[in-house]
Protein backbone atom coordinates (compact mmCIF):
# COMPACT_ATOMS: atom_id res chain seq x y z
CA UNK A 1 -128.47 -167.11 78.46
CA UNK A 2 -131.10 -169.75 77.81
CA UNK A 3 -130.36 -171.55 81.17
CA UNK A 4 -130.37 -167.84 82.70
CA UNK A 5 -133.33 -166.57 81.81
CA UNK A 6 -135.82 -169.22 82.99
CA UNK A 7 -133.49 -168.83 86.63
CA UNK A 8 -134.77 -165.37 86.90
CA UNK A 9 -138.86 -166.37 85.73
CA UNK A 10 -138.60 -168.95 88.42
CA UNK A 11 -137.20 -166.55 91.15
CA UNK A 12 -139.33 -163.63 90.56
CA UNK A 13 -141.56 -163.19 87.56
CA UNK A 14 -141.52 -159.42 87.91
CA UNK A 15 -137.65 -159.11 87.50
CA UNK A 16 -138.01 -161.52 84.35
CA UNK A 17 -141.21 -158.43 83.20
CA UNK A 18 -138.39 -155.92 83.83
CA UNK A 19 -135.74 -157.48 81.77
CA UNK A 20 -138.03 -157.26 79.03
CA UNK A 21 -139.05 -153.65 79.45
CA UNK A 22 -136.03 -152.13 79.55
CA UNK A 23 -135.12 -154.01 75.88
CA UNK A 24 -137.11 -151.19 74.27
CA UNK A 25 -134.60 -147.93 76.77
CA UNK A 26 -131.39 -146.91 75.92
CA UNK A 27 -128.67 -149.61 77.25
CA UNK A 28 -127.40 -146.84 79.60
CA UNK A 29 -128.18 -144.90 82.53
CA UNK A 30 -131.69 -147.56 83.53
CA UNK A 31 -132.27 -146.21 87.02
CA UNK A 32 -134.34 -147.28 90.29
CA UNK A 33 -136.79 -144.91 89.01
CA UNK A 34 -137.32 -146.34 85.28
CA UNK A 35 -137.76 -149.40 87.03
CA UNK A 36 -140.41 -148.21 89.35
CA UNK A 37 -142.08 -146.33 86.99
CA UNK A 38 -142.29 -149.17 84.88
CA UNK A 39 -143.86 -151.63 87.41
CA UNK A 40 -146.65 -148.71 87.83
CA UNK A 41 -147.38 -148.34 84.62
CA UNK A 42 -147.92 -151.72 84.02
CA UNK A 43 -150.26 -152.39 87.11
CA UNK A 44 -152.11 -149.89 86.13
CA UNK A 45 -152.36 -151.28 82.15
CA UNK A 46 -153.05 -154.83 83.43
CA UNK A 47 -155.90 -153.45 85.63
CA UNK A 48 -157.21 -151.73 82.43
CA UNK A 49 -157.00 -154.64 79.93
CA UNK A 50 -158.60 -156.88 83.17
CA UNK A 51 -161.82 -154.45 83.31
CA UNK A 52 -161.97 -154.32 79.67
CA UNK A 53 -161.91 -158.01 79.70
CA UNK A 54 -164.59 -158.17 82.63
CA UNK A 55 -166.74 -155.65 80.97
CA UNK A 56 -166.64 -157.79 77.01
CA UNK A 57 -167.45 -161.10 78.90
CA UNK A 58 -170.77 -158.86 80.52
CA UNK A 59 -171.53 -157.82 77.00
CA UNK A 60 -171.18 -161.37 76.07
CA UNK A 61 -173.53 -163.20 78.34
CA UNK A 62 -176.19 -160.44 77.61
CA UNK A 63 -175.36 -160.98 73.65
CA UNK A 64 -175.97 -164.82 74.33
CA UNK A 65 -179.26 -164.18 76.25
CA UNK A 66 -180.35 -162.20 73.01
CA UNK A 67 -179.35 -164.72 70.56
CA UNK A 68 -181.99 -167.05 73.16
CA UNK A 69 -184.53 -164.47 72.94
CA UNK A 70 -184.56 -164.43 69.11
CA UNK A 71 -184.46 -168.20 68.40
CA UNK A 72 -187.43 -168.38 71.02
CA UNK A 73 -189.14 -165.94 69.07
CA UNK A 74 -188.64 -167.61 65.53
CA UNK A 75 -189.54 -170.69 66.69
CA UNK A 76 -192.80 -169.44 67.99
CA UNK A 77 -193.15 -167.75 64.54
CA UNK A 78 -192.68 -170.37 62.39
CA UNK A 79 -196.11 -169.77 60.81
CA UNK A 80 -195.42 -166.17 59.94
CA UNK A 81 -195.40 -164.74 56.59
CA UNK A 82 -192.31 -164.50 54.05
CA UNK A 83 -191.70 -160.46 55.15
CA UNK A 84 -192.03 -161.10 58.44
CA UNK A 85 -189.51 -164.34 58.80
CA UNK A 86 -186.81 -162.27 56.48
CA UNK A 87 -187.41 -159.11 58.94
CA UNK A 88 -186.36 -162.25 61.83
CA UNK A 89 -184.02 -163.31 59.94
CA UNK A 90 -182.08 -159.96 59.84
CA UNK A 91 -182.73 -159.93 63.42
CA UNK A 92 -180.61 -162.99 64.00
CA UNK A 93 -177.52 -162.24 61.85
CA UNK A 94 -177.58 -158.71 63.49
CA UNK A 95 -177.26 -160.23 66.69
CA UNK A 96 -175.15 -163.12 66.00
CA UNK A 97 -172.46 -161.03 63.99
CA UNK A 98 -171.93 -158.72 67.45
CA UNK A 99 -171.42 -162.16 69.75
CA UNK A 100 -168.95 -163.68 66.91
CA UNK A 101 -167.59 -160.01 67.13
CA UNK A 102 -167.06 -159.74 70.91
CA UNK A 103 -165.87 -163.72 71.02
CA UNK A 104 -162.94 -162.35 69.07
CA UNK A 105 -161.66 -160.29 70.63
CA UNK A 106 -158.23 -161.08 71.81
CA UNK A 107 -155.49 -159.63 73.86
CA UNK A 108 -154.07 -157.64 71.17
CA UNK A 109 -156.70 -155.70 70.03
CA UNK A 110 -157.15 -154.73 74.16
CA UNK A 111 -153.38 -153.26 73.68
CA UNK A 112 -154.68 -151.17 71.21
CA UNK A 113 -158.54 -150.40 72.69
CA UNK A 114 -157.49 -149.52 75.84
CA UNK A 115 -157.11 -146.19 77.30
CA UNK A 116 -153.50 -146.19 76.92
CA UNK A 117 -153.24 -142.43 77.97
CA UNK A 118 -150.97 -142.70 81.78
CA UNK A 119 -152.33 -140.86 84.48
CA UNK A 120 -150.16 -137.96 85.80
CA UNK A 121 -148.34 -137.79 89.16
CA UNK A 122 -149.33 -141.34 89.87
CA UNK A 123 -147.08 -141.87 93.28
CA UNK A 124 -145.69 -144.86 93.75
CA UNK A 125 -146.59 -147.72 96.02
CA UNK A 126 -144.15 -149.61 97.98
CA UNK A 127 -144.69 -153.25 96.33
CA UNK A 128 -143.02 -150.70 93.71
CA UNK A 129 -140.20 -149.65 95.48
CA UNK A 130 -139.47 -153.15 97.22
CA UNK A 131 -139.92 -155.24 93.72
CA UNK A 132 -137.87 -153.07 91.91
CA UNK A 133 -135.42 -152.89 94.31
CA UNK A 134 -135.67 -156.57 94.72
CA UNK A 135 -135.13 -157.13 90.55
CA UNK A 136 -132.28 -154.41 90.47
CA UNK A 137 -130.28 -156.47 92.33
CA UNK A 138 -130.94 -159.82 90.81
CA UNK A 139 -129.97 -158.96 87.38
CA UNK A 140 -127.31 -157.65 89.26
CA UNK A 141 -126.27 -160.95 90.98
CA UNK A 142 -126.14 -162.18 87.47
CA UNK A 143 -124.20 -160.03 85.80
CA UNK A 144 -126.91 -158.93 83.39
CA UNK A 145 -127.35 -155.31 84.81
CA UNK A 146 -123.79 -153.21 85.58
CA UNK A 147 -124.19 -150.42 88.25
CA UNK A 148 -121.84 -147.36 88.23
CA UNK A 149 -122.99 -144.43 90.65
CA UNK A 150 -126.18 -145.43 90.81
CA UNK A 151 -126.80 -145.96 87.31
CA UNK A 152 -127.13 -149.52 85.28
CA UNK A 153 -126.46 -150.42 82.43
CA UNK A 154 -127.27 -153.52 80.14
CA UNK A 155 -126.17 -155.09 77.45
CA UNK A 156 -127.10 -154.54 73.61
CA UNK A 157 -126.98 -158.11 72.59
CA UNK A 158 -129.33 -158.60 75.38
CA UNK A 159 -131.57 -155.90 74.68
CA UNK A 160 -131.87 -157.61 71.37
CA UNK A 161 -132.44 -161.11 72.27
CA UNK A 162 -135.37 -159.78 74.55
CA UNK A 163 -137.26 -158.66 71.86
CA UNK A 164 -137.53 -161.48 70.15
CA UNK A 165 -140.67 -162.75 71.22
CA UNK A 166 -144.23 -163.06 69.71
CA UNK A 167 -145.58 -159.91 68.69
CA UNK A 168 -148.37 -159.86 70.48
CA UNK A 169 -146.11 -159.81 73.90
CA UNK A 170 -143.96 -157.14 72.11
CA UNK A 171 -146.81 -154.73 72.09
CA UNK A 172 -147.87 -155.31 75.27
CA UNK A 173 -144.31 -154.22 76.59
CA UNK A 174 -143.84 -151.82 74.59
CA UNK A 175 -146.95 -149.87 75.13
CA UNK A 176 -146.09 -150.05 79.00
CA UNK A 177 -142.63 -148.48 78.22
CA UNK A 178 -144.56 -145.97 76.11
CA UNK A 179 -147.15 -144.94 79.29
CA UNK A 180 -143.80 -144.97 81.16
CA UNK A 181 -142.01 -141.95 79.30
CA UNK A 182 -145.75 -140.33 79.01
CA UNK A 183 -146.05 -140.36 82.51
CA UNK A 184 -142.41 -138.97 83.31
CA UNK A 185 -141.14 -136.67 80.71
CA UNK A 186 -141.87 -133.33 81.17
CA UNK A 187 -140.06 -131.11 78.56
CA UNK A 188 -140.98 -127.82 77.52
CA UNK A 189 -138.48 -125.94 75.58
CA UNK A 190 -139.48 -122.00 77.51
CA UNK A 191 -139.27 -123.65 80.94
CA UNK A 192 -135.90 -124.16 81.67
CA UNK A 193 -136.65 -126.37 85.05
CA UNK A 194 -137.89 -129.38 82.87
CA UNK A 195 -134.42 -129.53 81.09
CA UNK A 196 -132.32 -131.55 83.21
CA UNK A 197 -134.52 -134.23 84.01
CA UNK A 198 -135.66 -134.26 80.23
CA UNK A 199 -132.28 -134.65 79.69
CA UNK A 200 -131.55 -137.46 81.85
CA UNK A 201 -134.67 -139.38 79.84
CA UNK A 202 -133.67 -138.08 76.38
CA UNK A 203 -131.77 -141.26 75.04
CA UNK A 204 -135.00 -143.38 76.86
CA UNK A 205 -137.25 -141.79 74.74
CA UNK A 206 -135.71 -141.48 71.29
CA UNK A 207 -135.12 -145.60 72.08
CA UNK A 208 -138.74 -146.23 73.34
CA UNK A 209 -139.73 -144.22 70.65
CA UNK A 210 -138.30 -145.69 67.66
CA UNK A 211 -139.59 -148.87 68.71
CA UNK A 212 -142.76 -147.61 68.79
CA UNK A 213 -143.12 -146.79 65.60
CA UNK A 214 -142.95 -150.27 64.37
CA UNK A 215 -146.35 -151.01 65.72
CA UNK A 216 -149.59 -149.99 65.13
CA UNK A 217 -151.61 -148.07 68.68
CA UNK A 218 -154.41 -146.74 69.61
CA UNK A 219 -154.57 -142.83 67.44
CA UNK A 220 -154.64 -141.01 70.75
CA UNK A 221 -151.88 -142.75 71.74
CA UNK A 222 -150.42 -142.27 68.15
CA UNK A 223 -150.31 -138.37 68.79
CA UNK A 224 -148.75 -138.96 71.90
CA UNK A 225 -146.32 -140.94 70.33
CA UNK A 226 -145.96 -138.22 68.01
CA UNK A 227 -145.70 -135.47 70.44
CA UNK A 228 -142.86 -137.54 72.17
CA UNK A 229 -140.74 -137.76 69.22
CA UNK A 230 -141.06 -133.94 68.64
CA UNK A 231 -140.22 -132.73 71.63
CA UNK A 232 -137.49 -135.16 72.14
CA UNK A 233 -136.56 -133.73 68.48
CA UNK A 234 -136.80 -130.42 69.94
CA UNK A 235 -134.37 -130.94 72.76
CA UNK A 236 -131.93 -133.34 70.53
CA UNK A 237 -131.56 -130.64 67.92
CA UNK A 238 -130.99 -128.10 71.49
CA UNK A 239 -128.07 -130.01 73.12
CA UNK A 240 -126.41 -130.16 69.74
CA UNK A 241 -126.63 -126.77 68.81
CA UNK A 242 -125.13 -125.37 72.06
CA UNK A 243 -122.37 -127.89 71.90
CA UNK A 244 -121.42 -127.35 68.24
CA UNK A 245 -121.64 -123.30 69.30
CA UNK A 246 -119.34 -123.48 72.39
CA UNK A 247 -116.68 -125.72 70.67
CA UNK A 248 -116.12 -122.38 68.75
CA UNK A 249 -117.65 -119.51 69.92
CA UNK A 250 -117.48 -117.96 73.46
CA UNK A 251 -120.17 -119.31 76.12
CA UNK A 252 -122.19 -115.89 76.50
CA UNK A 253 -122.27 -116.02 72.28
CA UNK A 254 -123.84 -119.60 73.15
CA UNK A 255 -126.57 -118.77 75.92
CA UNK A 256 -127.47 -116.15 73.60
CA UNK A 257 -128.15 -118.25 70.52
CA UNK A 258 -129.82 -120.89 72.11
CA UNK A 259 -132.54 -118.50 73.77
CA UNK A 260 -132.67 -117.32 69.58
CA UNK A 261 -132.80 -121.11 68.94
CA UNK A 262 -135.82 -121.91 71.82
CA UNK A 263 -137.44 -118.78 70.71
CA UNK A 264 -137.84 -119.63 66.84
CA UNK A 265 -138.80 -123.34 67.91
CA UNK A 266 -141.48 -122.25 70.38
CA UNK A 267 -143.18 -120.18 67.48
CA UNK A 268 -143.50 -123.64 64.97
């Protein structure tokens, strides 16, 4: 694994981002689409963390200009009286406290500053569709991804190994993995249409999920977090309801508990 893994950084550094995104899904049924939708979500959170970089360095150079401005104007005041040089003074610390302030800040606290809430129906470019087509099959070609019917599957020990890393890369991953299952699940216990695809994303988000919870985001991305683990609740508690109910009671005795079931969970 450790001569393996720098192979696949060399060869394409976007298969290597992969391999660490889908450490935080369920080790079964990864898809083209998780993979596609993972590569857009994290274009889009690099360009956000790149104009919040852009836009502190702005804030920076004015901050510097001020902290010119205000040693200028001491020095020209050297004469002044005892009230006025402490009102100065206050001046300067006020000003040099914000540039120490915005010198600081680093690339974890833009994780958890940034506008971390996905935008919807985002389509999907084609570097998308070629680069994640183009990373599906080289963790194929070495053995690190398993394809049945369309569907992969990797490894638990590897999942595990890929998150150990600093933590500071671990939020950054997993906050794209978390704007990836914002951005695609779209349960809702009264509309039956947004069950089977919720269903096929259930495991993703309980994993992505549980993960999440071990580090600290932005609070509006908090109560999506939140939401997410609800509704995934919601639909968990569903499935096993209805297959508890038909592995002893007729199927129309089934259907009609679980509209009972949806009903009482749509009123709380």
């Amino acid at each position: 694994m450790s001569m393996i893994l720098p192979t696949i950084q060399d060869r394409s550094q976007t298969t290597s981002d992969l391999l660490h995104l889908v450490a935080y899904l369920a080790p079964d049924a990864i898809t083209k689409m998780l993979f596609r939708n993972l590569l857009n979500e994290k274009k889009i959170f690099d360009d956000k963390i790149l104009e919040q970089k852009l836009r502190a360095t702005k804030v920076r150079k004015h901050l510097s200009i001020a902290c010119m401005l205000v040693g200028g104007v001491v020095s020209c005041m050297i004469s002044a009286t005892s009230r006025q040089r402490i009102s100065i003074c206050a001046v300067m610390t006020a000003a040099t406290a914000s540039s120490i302030y915005f010198f600081n800040q680093g690339p974890n606290s833009g994780y958890q500053q940034a506008n971390t809430t996905p935008r919807r129906n985002m389509s999907i470019s084609a570097f998308e569709y070629e680069e994640s087509d183009n990373a599906w099959d080289v963790l194929k070609s070495f053995s690190l991804l398993s394809v049945k019917e369309g569907k992969g599957s990797i490894h638990r020990l590897l999942q595990q190994a890929m998150r150990i890393q600093p933590r500071e890369e671990s939020l950054y991953y997993i906050t794209i993995c978390v704007r990836s299952m914002l951005s695609i699940w779209k349960f809702q216990a009264e509309n039956t249409e947004t069950w089977r695809s919720s269903l096929l994303l259930l495991e993703h988000v309980k994993s992505v999920v549980g993960h999440a919870n071990e580090y600290d985001f932005h609070p509006d991305q908090t109560l999506e977090i939140a939401r997410l683990s609800r509704e995934a609740g919601i639909l968990s508690s569903m499935v096993s309801f209805f297959v508890c109910l038909c592995s002893s009671w007729g199927y129309r005795v089934c259907l009609f508990s679980l509209v009972v079931l949806i009903y009482h969970l749509c009123r709380h």
